[in-house]
N, C-alpha and C. Protein backbone atom coordinates (compact mmCIF):
# COMPACT_ATOMS: atom_id res chain seq x y z
N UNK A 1 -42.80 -74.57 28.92
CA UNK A 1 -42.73 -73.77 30.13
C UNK A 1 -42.12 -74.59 31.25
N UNK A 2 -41.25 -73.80 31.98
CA UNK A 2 -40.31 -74.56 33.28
C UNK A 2 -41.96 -75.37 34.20
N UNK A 3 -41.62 -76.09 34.59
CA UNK A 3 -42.55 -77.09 35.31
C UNK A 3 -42.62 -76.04 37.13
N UNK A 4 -41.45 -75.52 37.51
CA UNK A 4 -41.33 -74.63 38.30
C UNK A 4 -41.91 -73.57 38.24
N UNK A 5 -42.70 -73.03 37.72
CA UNK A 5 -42.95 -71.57 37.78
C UNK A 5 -43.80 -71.52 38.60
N UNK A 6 -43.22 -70.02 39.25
CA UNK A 6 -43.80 -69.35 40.09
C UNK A 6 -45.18 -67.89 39.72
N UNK A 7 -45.84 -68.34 40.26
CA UNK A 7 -46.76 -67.37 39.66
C UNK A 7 -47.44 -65.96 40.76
N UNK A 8 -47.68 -65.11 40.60
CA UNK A 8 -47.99 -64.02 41.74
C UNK A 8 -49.19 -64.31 42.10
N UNK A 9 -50.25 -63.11 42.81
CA UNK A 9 -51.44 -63.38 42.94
C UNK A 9 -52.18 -62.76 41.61
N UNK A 10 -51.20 -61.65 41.11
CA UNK A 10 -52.30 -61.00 39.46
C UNK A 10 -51.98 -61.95 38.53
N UNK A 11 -51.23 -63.30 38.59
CA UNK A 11 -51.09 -64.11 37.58
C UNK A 11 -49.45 -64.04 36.63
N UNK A 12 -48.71 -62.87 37.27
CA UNK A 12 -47.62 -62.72 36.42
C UNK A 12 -46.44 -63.58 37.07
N UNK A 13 -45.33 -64.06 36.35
CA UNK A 13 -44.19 -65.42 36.77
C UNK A 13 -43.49 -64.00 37.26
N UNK A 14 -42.89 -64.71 38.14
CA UNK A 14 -42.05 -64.10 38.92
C UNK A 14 -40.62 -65.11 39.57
N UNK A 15 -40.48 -66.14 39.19
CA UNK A 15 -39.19 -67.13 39.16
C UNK A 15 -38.05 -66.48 38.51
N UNK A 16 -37.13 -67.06 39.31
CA UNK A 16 -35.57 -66.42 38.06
C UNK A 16 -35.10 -67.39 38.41
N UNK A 17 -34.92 -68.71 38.73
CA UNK A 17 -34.02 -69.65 38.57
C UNK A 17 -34.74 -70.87 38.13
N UNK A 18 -33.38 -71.15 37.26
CA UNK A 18 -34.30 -72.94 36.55
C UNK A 18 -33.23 -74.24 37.30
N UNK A 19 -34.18 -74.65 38.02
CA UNK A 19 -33.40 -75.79 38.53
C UNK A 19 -32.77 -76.87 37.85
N UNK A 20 -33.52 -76.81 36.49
CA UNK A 20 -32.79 -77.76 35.43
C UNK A 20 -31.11 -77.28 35.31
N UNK A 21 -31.38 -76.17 35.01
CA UNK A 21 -29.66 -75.70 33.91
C UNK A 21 -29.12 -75.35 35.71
N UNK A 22 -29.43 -75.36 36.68
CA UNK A 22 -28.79 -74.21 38.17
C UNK A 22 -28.21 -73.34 37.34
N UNK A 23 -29.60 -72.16 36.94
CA UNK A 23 -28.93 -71.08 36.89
C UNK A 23 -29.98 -70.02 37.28
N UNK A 24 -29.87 -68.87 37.56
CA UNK A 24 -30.57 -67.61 38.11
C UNK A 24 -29.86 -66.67 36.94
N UNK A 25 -31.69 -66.14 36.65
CA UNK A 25 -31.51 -65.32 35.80
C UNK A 25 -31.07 -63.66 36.43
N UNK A 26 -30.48 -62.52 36.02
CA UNK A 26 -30.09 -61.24 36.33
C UNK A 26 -30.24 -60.06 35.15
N UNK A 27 -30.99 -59.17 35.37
CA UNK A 27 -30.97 -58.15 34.01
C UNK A 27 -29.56 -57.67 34.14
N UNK A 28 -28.92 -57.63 32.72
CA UNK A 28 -27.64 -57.42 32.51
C UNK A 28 -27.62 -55.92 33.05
N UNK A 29 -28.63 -55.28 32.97
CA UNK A 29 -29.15 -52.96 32.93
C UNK A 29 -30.26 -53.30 33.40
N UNK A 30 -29.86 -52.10 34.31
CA UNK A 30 -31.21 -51.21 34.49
C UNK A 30 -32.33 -50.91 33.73
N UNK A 31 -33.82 -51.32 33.37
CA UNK A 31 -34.45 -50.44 32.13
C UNK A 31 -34.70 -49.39 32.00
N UNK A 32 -35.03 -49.09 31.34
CA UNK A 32 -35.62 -47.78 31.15
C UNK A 32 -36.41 -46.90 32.14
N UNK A 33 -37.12 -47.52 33.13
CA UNK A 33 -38.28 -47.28 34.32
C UNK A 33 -37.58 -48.05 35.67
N UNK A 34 -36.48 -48.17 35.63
CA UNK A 34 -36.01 -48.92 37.03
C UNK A 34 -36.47 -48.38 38.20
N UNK A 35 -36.68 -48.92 38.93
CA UNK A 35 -36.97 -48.30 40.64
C UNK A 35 -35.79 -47.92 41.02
N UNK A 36 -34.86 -48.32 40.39
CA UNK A 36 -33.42 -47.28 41.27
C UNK A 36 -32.91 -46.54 40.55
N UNK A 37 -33.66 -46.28 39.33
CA UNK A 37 -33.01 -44.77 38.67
C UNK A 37 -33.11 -43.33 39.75
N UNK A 38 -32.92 -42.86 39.59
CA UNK A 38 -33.21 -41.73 40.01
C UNK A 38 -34.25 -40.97 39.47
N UNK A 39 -35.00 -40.42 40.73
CA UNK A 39 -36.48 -39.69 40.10
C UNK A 39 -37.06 -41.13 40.55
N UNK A 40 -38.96 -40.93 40.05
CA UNK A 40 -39.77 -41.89 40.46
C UNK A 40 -40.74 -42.31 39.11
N UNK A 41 -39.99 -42.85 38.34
CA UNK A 41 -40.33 -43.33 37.16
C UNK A 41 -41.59 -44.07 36.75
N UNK A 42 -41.44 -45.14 37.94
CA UNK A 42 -42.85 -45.80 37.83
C UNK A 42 -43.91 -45.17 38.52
N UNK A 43 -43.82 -44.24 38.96
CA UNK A 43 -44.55 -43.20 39.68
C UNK A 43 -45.30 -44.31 41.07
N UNK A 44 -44.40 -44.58 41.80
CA UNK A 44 -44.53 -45.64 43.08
C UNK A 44 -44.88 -44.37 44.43
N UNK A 45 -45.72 -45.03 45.31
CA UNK A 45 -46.30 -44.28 46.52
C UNK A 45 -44.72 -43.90 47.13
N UNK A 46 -44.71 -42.89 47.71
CA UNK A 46 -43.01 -42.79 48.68
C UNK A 46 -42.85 -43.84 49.41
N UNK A 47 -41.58 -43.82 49.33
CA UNK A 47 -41.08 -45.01 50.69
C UNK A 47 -41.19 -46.70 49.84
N UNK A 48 -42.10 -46.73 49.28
CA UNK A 48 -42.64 -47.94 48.46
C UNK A 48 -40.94 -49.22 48.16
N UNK A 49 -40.60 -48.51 47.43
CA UNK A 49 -39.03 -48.67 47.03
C UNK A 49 -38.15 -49.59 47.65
N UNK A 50 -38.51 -48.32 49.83
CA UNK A 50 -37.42 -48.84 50.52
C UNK A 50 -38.39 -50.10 51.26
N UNK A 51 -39.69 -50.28 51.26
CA UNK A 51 -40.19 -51.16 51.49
C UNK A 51 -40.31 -52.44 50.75
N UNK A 52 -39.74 -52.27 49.51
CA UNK A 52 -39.67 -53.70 48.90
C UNK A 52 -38.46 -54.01 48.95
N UNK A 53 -37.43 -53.21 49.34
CA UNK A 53 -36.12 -53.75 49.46
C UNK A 53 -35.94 -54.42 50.73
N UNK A 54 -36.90 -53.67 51.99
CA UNK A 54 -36.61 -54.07 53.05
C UNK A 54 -37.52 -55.36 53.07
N UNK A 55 -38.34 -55.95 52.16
CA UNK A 55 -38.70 -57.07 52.82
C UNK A 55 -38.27 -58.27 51.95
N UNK A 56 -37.33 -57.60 50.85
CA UNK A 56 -36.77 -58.70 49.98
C UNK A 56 -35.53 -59.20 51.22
N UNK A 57 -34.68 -58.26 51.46
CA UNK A 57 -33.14 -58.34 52.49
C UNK A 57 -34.16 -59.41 53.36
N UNK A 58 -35.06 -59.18 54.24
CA UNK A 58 -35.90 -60.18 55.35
C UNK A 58 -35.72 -61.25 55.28
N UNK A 59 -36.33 -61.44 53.66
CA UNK A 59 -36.91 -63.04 53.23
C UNK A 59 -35.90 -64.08 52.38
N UNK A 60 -34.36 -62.93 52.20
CA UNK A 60 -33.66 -63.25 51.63
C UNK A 60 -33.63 -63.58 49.79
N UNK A 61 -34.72 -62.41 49.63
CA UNK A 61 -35.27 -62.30 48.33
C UNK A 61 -34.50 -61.83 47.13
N UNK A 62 -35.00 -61.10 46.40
CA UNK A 62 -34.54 -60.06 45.41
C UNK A 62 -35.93 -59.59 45.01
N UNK A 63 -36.04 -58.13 44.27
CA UNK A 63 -36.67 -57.85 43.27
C UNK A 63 -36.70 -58.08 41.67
N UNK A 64 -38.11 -58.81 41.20
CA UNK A 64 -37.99 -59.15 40.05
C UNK A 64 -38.49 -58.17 39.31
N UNK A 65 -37.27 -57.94 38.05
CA UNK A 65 -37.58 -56.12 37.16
C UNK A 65 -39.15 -56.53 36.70
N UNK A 66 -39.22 -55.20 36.72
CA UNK A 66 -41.06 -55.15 36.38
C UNK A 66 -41.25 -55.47 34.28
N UNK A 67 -39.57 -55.11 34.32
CA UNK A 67 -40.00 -55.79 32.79
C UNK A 67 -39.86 -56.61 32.21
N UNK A 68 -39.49 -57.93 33.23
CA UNK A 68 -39.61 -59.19 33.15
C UNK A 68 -40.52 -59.71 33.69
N UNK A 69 -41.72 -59.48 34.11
CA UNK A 69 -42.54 -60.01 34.51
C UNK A 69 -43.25 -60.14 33.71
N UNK A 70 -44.01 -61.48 33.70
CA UNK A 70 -44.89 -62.07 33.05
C UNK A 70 -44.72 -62.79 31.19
N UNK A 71 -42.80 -62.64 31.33
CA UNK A 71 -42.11 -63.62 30.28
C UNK A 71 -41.81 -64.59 30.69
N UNK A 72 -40.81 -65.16 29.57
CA UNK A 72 -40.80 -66.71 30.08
C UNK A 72 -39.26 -66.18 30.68
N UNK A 73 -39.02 -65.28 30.88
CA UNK A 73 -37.64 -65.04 31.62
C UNK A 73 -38.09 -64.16 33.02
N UNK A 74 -38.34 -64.29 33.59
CA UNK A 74 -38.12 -63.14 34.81
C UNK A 74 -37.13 -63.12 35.31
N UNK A 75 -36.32 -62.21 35.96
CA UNK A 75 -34.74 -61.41 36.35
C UNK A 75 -34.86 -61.03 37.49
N UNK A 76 -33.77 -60.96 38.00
CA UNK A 76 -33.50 -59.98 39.31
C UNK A 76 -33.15 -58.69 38.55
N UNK A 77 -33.63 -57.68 38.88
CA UNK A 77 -33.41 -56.06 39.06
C UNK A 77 -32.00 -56.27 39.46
N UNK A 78 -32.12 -55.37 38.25
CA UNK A 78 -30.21 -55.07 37.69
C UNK A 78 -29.98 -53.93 38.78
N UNK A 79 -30.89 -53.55 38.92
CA UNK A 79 -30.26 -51.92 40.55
C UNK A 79 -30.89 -52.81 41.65
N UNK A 80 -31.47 -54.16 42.10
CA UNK A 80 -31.22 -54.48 43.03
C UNK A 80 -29.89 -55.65 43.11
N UNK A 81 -29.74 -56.03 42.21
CA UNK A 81 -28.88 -56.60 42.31
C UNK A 81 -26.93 -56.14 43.04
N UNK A 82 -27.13 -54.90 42.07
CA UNK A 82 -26.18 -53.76 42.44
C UNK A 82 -25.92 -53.12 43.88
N UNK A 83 -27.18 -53.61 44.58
CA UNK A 83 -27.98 -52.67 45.77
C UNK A 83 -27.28 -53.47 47.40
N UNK A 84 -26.06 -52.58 47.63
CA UNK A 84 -25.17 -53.08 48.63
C UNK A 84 -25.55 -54.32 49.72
N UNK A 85 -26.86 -53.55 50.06
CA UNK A 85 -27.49 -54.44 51.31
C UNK A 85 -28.01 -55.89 50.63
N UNK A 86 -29.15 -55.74 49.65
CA UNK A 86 -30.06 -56.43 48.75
C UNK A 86 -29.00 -57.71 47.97
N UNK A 87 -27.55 -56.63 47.87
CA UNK A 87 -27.05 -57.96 46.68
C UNK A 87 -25.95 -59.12 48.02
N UNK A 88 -25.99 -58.76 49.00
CA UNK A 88 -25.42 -59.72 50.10
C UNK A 88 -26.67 -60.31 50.90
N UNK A 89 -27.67 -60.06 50.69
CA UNK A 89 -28.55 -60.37 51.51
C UNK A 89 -29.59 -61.86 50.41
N UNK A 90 -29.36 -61.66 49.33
CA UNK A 90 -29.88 -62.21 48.06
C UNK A 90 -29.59 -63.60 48.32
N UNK A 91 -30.27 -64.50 48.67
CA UNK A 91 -29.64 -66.05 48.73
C UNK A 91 -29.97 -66.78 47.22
N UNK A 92 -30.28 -65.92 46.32
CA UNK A 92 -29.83 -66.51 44.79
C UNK A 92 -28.69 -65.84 44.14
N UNK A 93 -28.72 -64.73 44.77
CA UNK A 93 -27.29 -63.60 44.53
C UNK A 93 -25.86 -64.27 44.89
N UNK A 94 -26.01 -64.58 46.30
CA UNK A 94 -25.11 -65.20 46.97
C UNK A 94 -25.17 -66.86 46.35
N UNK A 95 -25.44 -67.54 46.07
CA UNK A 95 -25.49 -69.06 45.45
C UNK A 95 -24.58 -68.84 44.32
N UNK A 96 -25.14 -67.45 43.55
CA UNK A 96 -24.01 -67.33 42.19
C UNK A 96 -22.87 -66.96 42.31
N UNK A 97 -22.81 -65.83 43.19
CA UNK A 97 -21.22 -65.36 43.67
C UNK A 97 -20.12 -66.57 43.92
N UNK A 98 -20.99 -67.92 44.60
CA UNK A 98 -20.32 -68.63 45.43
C UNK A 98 -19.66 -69.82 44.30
N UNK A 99 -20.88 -69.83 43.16
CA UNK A 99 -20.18 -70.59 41.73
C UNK A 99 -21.35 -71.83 42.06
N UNK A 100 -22.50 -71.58 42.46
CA UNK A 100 -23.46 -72.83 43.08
C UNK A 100 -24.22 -72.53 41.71
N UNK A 101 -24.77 -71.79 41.48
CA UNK A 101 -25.84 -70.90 40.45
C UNK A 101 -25.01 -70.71 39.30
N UNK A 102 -25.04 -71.05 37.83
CA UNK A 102 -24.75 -69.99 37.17
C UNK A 102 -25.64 -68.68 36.65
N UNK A 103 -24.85 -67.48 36.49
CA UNK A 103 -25.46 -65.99 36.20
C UNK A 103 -26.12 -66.07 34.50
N UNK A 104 -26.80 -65.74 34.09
CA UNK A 104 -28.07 -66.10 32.95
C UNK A 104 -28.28 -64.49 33.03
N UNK A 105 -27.29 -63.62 32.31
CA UNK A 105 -27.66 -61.98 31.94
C UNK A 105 -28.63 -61.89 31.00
N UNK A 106 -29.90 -61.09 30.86
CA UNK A 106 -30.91 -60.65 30.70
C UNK A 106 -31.15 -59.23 29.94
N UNK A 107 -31.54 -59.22 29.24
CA UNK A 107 -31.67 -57.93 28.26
C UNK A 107 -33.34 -57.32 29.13
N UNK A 108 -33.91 -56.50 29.69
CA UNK A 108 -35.25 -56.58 30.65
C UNK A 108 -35.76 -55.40 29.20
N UNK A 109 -35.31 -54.75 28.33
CA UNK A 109 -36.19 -53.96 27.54
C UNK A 109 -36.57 -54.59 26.21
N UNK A 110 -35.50 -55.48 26.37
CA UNK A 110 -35.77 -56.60 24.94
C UNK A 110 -36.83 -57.63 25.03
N UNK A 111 -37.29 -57.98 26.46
CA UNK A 111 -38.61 -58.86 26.62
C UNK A 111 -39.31 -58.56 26.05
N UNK A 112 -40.78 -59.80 25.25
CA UNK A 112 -41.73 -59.35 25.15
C UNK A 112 -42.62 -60.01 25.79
N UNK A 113 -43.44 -59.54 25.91
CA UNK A 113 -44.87 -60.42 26.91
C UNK A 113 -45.33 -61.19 26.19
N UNK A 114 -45.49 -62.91 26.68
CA UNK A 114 -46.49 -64.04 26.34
C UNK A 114 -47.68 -63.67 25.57
């Protein structure tokens, strides 16, 4: 296990970059249950959505897909990544664009949980 990992408060990793290789991981797709499909898949409170986008853009974050959480891969959300504001605002987004990061594409339905 990366010596880096980041862990939440329910215990699930939530890291996407390994400082060993500089690279940041990205789900190649959307899954199956994305928060930016259309419709409300994960069945999330309203607004929920634009509130995690708005405080990822803040902190200069991303969203990590919910179906990488708690592998030994966690990803940036392939529809936030995509996500006009979110993918310029991303300071691991932007590190890769820039050729600082390399991009580490992600299969998020092919995970399996630890």
């Amino acid at each position: 296990m990366n010596t880096f990992a980041t862990y939440s408060a329910d215990g699930l990793r939530h890291d996407v970059a390994d400082p060993v290789t500089w690279s940041v991981r990205v789900c190649a797709d959307r899954c199956a249950t994305c928060i930016f499909r259309p419709g409300n898949l994960m069945n999330l409170d309203p607004g929920r959505v634009a509130s995690m986008v708005t405080k990822a853009v803040a902190d200069e974050g991303h969203i990590v897909c919910h179906g990488t959480l708690g592998t030994e891969a966690p990803a940036i959300c392939a529809g936030f990544a995509v996500h006009p504001i979110g993918r310029a605002a991303s300071l691991a987004l932007r590190l890769a664009r820039a050729g600082v990061l390399k991009t580490v594409l992600v299969q998020p339905d092919r995970e399996t949980k630890p």
